[in-house]
C-alpha atoms as a PDB file:
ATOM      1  CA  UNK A   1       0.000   0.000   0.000  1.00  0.00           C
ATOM      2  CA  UNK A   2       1.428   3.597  -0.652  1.00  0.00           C
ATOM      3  CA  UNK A   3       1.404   6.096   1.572  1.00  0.00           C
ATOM      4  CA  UNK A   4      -1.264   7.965   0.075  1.00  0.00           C
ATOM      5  CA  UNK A   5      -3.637   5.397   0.151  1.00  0.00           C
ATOM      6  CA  UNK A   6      -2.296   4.836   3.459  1.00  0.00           C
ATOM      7  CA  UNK A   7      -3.229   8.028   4.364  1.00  0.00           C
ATOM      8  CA  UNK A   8      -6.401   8.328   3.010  1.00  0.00           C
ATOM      9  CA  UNK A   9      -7.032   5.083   4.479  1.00  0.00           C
ATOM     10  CA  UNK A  10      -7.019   6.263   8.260  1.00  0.00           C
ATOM     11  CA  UNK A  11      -9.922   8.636   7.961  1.00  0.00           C
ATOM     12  CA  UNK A  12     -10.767  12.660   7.530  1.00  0.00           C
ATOM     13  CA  UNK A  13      -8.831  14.898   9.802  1.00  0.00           C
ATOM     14  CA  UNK A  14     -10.475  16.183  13.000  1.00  0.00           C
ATOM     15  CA  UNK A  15     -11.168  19.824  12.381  1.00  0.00           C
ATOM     16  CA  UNK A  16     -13.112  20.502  15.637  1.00  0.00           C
ATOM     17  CA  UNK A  17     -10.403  20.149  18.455  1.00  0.00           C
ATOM     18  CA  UNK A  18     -12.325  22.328  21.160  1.00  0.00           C
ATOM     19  CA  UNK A  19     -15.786  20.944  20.771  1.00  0.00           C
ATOM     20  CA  UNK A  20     -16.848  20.423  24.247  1.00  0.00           C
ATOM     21  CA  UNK A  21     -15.858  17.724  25.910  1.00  0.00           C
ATOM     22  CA  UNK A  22     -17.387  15.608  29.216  1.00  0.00           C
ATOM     23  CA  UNK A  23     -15.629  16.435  32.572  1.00  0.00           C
ATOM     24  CA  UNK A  24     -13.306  13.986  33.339  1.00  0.00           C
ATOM     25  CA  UNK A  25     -10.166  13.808  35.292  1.00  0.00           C
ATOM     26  CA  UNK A  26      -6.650  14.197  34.441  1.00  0.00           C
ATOM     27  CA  UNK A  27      -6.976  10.611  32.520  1.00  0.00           C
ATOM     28  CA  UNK A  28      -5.771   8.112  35.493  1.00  0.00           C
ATOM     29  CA  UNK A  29      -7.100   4.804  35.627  1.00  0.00           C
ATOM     30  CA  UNK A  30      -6.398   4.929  39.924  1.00  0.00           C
ATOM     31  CA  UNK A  31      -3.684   6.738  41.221  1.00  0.00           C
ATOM     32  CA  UNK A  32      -3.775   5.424  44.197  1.00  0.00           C
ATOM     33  CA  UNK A  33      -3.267   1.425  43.475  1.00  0.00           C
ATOM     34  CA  UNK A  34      -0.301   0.258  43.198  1.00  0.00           C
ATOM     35  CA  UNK A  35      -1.300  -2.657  41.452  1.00  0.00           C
ATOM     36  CA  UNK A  36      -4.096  -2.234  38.619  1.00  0.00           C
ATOM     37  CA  UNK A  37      -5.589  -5.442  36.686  1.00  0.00           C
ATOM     38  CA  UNK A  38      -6.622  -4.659  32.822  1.00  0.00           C
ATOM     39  CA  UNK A  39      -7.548  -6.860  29.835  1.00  0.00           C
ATOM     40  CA  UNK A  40      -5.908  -6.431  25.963  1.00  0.00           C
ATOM     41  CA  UNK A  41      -7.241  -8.318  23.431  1.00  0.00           C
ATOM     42  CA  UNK A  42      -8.504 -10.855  25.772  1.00  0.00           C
ATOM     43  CA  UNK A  43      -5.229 -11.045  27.603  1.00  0.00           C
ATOM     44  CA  UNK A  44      -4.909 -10.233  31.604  1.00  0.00           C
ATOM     45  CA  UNK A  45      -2.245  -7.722  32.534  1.00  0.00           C
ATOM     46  CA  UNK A  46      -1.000  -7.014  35.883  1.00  0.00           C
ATOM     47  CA  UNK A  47       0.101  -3.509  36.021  1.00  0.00           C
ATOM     48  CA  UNK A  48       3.292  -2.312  38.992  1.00  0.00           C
ATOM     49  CA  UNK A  49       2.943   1.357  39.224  1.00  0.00           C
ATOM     50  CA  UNK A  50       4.063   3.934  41.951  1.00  0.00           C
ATOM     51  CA  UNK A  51       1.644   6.303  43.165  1.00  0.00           C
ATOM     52  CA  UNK A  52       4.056   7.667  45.897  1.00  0.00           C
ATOM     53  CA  UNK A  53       6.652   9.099  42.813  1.00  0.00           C
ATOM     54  CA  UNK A  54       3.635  10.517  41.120  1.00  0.00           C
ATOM     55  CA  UNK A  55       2.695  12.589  44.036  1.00  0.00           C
ATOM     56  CA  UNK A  56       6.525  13.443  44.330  1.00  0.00           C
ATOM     57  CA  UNK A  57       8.586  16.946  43.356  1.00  0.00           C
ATOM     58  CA  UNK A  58      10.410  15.248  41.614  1.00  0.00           C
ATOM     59  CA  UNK A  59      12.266  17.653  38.484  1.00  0.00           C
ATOM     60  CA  UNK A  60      11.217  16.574  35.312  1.00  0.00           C
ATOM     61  CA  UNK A  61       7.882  14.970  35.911  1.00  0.00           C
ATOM     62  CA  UNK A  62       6.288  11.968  37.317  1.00  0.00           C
ATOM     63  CA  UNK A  63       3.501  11.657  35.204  1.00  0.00           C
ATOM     64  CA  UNK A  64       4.829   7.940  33.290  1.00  0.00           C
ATOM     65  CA  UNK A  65       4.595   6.564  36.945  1.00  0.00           C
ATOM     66  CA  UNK A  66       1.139   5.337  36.817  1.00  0.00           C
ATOM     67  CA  UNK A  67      -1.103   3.922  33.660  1.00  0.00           C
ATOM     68  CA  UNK A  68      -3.677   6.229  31.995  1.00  0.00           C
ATOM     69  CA  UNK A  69      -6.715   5.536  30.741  1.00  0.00           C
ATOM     70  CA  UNK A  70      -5.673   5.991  26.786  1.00  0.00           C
ATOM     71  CA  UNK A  71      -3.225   3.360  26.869  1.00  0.00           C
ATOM     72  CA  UNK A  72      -5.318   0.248  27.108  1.00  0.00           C
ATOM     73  CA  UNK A  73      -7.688   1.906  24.718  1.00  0.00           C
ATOM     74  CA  UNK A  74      -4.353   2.150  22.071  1.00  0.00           C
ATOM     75  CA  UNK A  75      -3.113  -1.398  22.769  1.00  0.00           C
ATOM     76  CA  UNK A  76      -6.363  -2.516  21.823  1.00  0.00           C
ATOM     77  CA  UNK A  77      -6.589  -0.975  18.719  1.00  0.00           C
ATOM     78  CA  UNK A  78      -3.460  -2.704  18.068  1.00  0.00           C
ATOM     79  CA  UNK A  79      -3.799  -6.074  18.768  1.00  0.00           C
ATOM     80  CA  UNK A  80      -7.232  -5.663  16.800  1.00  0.00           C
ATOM     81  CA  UNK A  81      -8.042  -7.746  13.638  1.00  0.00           C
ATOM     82  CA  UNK A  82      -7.892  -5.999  10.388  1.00  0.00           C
ATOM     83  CA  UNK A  83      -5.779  -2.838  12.174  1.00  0.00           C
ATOM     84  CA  UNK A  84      -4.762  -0.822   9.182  1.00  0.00           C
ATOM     85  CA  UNK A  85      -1.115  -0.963  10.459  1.00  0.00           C
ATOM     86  CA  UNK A  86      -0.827  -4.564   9.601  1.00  0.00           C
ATOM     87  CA  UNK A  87      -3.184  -4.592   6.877  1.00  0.00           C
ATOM     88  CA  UNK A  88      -1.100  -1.976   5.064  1.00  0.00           C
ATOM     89  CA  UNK A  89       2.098  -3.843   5.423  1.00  0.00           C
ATOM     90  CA  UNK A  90       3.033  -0.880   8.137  1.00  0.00           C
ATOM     91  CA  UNK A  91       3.937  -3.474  10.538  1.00  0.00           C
ATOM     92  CA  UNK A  92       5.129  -6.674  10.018  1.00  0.00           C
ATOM     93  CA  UNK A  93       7.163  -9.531  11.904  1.00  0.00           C
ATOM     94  CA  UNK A  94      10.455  -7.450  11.019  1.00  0.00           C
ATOM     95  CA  UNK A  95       9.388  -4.212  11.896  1.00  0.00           C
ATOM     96  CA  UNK A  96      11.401  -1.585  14.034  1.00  0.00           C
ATOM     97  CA  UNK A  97       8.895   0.778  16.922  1.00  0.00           C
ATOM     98  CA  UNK A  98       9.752   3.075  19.186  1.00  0.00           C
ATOM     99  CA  UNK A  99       7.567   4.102  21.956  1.00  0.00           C
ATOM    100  CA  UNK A 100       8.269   7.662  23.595  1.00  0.00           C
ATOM    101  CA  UNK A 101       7.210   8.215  27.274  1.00  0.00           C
ATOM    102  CA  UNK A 102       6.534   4.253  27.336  1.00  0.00           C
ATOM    103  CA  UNK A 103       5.936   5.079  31.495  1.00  0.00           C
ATOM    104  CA  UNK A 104       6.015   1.998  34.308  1.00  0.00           C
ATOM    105  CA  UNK A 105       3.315   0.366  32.755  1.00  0.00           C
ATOM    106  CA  UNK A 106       4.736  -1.265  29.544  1.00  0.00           C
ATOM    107  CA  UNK A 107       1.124  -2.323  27.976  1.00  0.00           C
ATOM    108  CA  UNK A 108       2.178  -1.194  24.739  1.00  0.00           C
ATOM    109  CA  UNK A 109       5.285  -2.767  24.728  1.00  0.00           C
ATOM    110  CA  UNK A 110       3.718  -5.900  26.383  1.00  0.00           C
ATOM    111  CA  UNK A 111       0.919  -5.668  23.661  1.00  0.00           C
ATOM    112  CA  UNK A 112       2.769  -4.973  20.089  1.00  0.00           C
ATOM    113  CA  UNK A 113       6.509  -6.006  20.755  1.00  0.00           C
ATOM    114  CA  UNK A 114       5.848 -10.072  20.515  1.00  0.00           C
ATOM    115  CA  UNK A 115       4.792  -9.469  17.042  1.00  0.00           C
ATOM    116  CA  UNK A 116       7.263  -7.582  15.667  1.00  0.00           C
ATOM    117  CA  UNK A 117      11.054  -7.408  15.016  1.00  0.00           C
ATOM    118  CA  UNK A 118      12.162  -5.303  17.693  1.00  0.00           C
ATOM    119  CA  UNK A 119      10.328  -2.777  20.292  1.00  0.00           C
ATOM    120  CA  UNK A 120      12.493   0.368  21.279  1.00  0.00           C
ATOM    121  CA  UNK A 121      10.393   1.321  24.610  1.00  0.00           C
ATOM    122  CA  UNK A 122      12.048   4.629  25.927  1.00  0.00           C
ATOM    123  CA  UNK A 123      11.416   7.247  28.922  1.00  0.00           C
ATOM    124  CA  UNK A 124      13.202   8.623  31.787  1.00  0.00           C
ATOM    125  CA  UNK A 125      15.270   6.773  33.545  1.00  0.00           C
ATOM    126  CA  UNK A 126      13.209   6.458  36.939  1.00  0.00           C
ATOM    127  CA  UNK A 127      10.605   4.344  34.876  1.00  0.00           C
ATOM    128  CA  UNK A 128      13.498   1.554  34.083  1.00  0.00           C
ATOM    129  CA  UNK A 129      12.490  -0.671  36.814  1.00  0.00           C
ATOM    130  CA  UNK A 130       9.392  -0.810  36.909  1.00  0.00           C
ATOM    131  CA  UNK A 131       8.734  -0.990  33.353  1.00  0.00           C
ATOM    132  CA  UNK A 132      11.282  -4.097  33.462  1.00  0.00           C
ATOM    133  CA  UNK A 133       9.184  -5.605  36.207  1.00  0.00           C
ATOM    134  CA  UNK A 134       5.837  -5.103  34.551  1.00  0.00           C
ATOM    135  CA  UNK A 135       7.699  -6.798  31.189  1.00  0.00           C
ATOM    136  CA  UNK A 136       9.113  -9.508  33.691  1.00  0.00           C
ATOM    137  CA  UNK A 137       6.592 -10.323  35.542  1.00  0.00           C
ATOM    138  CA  UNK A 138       3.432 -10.354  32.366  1.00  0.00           C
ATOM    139  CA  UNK A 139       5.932 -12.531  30.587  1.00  0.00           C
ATOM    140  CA  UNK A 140       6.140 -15.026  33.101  1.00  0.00           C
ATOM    141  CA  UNK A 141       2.406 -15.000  33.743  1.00  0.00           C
ATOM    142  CA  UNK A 142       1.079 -15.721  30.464  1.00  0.00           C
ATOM    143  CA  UNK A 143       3.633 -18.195  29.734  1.00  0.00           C
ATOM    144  CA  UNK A 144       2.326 -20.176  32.239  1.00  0.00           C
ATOM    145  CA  UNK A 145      -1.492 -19.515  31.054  1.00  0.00           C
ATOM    146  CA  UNK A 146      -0.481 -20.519  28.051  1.00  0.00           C
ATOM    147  CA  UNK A 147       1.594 -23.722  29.116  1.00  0.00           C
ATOM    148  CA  UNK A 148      -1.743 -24.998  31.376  1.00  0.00           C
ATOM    149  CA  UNK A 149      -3.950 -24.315  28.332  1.00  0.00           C
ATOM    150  CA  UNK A 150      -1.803 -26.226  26.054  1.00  0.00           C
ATOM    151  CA  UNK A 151      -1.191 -28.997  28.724  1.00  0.00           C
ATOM    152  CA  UNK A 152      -5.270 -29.192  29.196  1.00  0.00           C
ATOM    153  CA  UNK A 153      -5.750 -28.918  25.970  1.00  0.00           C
ATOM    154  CA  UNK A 154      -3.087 -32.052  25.201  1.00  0.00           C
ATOM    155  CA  UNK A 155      -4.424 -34.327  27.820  1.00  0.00           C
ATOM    156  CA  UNK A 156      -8.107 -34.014  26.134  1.00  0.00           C
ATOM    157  CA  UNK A 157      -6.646 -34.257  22.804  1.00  0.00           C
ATOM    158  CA  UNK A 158      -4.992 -37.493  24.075  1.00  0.00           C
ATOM    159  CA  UNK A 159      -7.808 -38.503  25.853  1.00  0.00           C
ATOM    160  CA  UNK A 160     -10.274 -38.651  22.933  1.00  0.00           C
ATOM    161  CA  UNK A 161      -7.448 -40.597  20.845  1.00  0.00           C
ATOM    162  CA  UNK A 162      -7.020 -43.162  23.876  1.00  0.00           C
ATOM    163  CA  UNK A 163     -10.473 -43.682  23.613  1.00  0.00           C
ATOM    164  CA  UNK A 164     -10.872 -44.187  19.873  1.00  0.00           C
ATOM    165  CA  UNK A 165      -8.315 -46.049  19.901  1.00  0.00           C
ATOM    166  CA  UNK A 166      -9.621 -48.531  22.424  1.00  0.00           C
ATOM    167  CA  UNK A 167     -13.525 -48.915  20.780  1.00  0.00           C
ATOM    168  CA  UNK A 168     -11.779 -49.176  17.529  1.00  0.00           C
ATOM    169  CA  UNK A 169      -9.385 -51.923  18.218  1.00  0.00           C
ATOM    170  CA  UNK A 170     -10.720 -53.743  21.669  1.00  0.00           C
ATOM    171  CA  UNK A 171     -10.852 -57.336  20.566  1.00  0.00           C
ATOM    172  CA  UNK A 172     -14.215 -59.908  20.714  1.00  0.00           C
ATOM    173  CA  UNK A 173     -11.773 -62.045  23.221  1.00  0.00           C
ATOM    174  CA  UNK A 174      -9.544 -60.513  25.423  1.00  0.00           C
ATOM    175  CA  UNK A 175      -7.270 -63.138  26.054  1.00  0.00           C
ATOM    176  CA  UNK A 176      -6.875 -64.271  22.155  1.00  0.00           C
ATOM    177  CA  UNK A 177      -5.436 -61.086  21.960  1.00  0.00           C
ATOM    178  CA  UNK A 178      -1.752 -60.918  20.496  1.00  0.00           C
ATOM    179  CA  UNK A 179       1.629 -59.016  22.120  1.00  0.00           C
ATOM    180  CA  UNK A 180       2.992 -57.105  19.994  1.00  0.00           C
ATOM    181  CA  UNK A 181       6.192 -55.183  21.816  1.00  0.00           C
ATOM    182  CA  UNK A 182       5.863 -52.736  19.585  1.00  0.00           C
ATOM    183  CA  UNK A 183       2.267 -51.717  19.855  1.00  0.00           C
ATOM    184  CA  UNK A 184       3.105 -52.222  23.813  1.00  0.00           C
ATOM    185  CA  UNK A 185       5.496 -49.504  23.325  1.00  0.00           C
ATOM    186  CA  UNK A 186       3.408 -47.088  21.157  1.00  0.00           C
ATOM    187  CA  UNK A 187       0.764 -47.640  23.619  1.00  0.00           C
ATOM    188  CA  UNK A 188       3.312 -46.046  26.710  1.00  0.00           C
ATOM    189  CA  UNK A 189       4.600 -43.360  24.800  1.00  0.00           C
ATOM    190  CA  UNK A 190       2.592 -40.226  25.780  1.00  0.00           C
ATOM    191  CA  UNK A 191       2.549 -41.172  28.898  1.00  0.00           C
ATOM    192  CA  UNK A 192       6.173 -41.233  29.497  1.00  0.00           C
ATOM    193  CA  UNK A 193       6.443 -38.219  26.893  1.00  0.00           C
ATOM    194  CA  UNK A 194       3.606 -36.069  27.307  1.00  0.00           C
ATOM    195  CA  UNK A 195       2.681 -33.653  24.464  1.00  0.00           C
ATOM    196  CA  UNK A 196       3.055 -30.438  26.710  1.00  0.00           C
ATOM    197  CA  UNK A 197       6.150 -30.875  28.116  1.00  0.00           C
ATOM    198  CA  UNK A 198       6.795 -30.042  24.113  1.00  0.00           C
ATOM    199  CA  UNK A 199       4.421 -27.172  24.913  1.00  0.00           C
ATOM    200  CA  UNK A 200       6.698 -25.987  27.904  1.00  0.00           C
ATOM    201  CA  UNK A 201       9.999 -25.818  26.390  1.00  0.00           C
ATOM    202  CA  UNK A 202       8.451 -24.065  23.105  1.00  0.00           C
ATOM    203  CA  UNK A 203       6.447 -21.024  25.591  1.00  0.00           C
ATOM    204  CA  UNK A 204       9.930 -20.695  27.333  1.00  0.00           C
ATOM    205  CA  UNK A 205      12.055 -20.663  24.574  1.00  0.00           C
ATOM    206  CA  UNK A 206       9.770 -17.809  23.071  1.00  0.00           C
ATOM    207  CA  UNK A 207       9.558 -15.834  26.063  1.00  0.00           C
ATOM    208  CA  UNK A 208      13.079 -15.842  26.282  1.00  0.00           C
ATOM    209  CA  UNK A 209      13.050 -14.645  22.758  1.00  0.00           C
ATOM    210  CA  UNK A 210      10.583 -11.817  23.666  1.00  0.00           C
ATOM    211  CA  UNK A 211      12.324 -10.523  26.245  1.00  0.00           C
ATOM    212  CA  UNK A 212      15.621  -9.754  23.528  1.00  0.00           C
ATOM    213  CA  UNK A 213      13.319  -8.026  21.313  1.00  0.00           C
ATOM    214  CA  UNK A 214      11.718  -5.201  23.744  1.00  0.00           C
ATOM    215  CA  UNK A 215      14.541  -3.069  24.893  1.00  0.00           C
ATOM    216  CA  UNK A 216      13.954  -0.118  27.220  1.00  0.00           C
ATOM    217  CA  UNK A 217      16.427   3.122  26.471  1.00  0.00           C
ATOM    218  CA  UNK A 218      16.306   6.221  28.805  1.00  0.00           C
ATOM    219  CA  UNK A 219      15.688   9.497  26.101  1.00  0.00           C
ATOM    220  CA  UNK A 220      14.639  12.752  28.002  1.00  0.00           C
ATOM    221  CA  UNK A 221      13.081  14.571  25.206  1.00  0.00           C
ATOM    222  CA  UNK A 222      14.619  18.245  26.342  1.00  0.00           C
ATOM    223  CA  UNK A 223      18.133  16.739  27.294  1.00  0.00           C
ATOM    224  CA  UNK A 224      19.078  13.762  25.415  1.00  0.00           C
ATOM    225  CA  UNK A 225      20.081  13.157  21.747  1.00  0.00           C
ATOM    226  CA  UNK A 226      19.447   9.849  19.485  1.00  0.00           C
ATOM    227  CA  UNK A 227      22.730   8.464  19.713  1.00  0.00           C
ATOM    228  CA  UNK A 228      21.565   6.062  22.046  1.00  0.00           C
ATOM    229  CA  UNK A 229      19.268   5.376  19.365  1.00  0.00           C
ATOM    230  CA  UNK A 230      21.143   5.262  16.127  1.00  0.00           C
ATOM    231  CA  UNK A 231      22.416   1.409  16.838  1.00  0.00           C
ATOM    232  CA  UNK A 232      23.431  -1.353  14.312  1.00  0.00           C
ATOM    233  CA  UNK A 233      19.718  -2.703  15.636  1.00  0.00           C
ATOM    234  CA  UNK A 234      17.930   0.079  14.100  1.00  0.00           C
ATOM    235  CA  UNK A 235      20.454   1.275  11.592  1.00  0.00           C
ATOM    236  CA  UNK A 236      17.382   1.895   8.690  1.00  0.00           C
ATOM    237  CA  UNK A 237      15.524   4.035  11.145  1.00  0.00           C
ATOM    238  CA  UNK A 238      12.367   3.235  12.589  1.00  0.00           C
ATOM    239  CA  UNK A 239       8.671   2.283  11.173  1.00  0.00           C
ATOM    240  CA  UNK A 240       6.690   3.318  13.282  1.00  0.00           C
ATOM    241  CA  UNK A 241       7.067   5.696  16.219  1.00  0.00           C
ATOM    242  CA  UNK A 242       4.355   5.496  19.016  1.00  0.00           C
ATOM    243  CA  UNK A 243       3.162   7.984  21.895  1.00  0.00           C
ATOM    244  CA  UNK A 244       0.156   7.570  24.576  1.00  0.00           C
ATOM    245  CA  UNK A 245      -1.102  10.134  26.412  1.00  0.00           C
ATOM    246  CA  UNK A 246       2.331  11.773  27.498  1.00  0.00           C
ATOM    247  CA  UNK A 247       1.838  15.075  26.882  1.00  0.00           C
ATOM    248  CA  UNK A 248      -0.398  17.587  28.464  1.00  0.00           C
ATOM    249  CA  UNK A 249       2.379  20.034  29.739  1.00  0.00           C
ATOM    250  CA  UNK A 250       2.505  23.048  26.618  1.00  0.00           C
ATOM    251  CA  UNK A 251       6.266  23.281  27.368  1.00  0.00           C
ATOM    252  CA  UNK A 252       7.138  19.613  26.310  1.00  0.00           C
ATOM    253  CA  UNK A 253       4.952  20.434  23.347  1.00  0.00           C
ATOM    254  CA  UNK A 254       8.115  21.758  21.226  1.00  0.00           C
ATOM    255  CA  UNK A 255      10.710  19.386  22.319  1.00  0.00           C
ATOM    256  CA  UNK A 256       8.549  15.786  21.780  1.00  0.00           C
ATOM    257  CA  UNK A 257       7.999  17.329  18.185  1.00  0.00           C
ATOM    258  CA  UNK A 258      11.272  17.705  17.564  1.00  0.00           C
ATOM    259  CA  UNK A 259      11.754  14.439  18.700  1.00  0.00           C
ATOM    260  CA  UNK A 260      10.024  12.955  16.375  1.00  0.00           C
ATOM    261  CA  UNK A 261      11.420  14.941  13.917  1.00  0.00           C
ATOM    262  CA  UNK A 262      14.674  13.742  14.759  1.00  0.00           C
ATOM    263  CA  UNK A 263      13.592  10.096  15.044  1.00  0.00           C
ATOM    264  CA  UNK A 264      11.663  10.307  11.793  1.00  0.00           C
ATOM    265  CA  UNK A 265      15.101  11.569  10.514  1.00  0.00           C
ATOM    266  CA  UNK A 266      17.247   8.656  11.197  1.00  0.00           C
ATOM    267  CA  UNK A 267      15.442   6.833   8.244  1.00  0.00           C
ATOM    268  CA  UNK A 268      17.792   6.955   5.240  1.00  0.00           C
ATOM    269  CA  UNK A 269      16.140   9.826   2.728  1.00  0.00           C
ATOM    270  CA  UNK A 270      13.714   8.418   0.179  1.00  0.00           C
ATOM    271  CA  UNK A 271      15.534   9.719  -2.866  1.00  0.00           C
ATOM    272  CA  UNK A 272      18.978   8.388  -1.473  1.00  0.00           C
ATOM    273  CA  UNK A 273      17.418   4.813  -0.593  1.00  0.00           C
ATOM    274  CA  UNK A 274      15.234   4.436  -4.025  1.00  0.00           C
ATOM    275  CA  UNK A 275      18.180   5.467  -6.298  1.00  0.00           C
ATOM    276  CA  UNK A 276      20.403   2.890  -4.307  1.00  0.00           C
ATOM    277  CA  UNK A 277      17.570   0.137  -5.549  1.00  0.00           C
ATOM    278  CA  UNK A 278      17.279   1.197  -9.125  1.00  0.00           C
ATOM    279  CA  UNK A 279      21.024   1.140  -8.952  1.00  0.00           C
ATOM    280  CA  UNK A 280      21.059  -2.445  -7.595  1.00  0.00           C
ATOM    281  CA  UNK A 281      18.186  -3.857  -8.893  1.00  0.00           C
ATOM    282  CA  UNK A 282      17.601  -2.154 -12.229  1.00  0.00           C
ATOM    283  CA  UNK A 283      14.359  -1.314 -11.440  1.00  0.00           C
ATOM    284  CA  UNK A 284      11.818   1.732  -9.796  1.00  0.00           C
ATOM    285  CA  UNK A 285      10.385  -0.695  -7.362  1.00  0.00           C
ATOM    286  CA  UNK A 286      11.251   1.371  -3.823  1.00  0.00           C
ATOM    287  CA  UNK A 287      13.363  -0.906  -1.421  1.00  0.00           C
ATOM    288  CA  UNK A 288      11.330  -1.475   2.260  1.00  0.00           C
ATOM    289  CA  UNK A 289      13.741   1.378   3.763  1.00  0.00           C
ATOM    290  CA  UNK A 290      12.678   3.928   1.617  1.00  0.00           C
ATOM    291  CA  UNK A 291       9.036   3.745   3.483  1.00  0.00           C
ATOM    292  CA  UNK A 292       8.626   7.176   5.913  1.00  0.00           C
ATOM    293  CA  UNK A 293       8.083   7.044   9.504  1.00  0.00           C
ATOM    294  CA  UNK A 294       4.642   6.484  10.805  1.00  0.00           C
ATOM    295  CA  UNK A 295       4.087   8.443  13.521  1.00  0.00           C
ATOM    296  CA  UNK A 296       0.723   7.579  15.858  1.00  0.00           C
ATOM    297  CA  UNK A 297      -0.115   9.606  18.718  1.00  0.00           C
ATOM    298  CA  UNK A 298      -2.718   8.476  21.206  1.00  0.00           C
ATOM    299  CA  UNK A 299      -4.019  11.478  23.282  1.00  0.00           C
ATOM    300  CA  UNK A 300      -6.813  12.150  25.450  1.00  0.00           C
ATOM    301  CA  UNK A 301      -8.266  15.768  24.973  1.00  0.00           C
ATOM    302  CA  UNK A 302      -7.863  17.698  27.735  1.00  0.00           C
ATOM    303  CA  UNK A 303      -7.175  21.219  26.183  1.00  0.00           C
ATOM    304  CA  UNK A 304      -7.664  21.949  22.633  1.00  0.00           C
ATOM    305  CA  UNK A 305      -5.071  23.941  22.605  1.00  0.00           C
ATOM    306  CA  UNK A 306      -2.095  21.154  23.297  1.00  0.00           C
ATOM    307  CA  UNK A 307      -3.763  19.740  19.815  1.00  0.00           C
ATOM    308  CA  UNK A 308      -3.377  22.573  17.966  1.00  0.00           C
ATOM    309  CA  UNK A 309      -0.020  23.458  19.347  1.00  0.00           C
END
């Protein structure tokens, strides 16, 4: 898909920013929890968060310390079937994110970074451990849902074949019955080798997997520069850049722009990358890296004038 279909693809732009608006909170799901349950996509999430730093003075904010009500909103849009990012080829198994102001709660990372190549998640630093927790801790969980649903599944799977077997081949006499060794053997098998312990080792061996493709990176939008960024990892940029709910202060406005300005800029140029194809290739078929930057911004609105800033 190009990116003007793409584009066109996604919906008119909203024109009416400061239409009124229910009153609502700041956005918090509870700020007083430390511990929040939430369901993506049909998956349970246990969410660390740290209501005593967001009440602190800390310099430089303490919003990303608890989980706002936007974010499971966003992750669901992801995971959902037919989302226009994967039906447009925007995402794929091989695709590069980023996530700025990911916060403790790590549901986007949790939700999109199994499914694609690699997941930079980045914020301030105080958010590291927490975030790693959340990752930890989710991981672990619905490995083992999934490892006793694929064991319960097996044993009725195996069940039901025992059974068929036995009606099938039970013989009119019992004891006229011949030994066979080998179908003595057969017969033993899954219980000595049970079909989910199969399960087991493939759920840990993924998870493990998992866990090398979502990296967290500390990037403070006013102080920091890319080069933490600009890695052999993500060395053709990034395709797609992701942000939920992490702005309502009019002074970061300028700075998490350029940003993703800067971010979108680490993409090699689209004239540079398509000539390199035609040069290699002989034809005017663009190469994958010569795709822009999608940038998605989920935002709850507070004050129209943060959206038109």
């Amino acid at each position: 898909m190009q990116l003007v279909d793409f584009l066109a693809s996604i919906g008119h732009e909203v024109e009416e920013a400061e239409e009124d608006i229910p009153s609502q909170n700041l956005g918090f799901i509870d700020s007083q929890s430390h511990t929040i349950e939430i369901s993506v996509h049909d998956r349970d999430l246990t969410i660390h968060q740290s209501p005593t730093v967001l009440s602190s003075k800390r310099a430089g904010g303490t919003t990303g310390a608890v989980l706002w009500k936007i974010t499971p909103l966003f992750a669901q849009w992801l995971a959902s079937d037919g989302n226009i990012l994967w039906e447009s080829s925007t995402l794929n198994q091989t695709s590069t994110v980023i996530e700025l102001g990911c916060g403790v709660a790590g549901v986007l990372a949790l939700t999109l970074g199994p499914s694609v190549g690699q997941y930079i998640a980045t914020d301030q630093e105080y958010v590291r451990k927490l975030f790693q927790e959340n990752l930890d801790e989710n991981y672990q969980a619905v490995s083992r849902r999934n490892i006793r649903k694929q064991q319960s599944a097996d044993r009725q799977r195996h069940q039901h074949h025992s059974n068929s077997h036995k009606s099938r081949t039970k013989p009119s006499n019992p004891r006229s019955a011949p030994h066979s060794p080998t179908n003595e053997s057969q017969s033993r098998s899954p219980s000595r080798h049970p079909p989910y312990l199969k399960s087991h080792k493939t759920t840990s061996a993924t998870s493990r997997e998992i866990d090398k493709k979502i990296i967290f990176t500390p990037l403070d939008w006013e102080t920091d520069t890319l080069s933490s960024l600009a890695s052999s990892t993500v060395s053709n940029g990034f395709d797609l850049l992701l942000a939920c709910d992490c702005i309502y202060n009019d002074a970061l406005i300028a700075p998490f722009v350029q940003t993703c300005a800067d971010i979108a800029r680490l993409r090699p140029s689209l004239s540079a990358s398509t000539t390199a194809t035609r040069v290699s290739q002989g034809t005017e078929e663009s190469s994958p890296v010569s795709k822009p930057t999608i940038c998605i911004i989920a935002q709850q609105l507070r004050s129209h004038e943060v959206f038109e800033s």
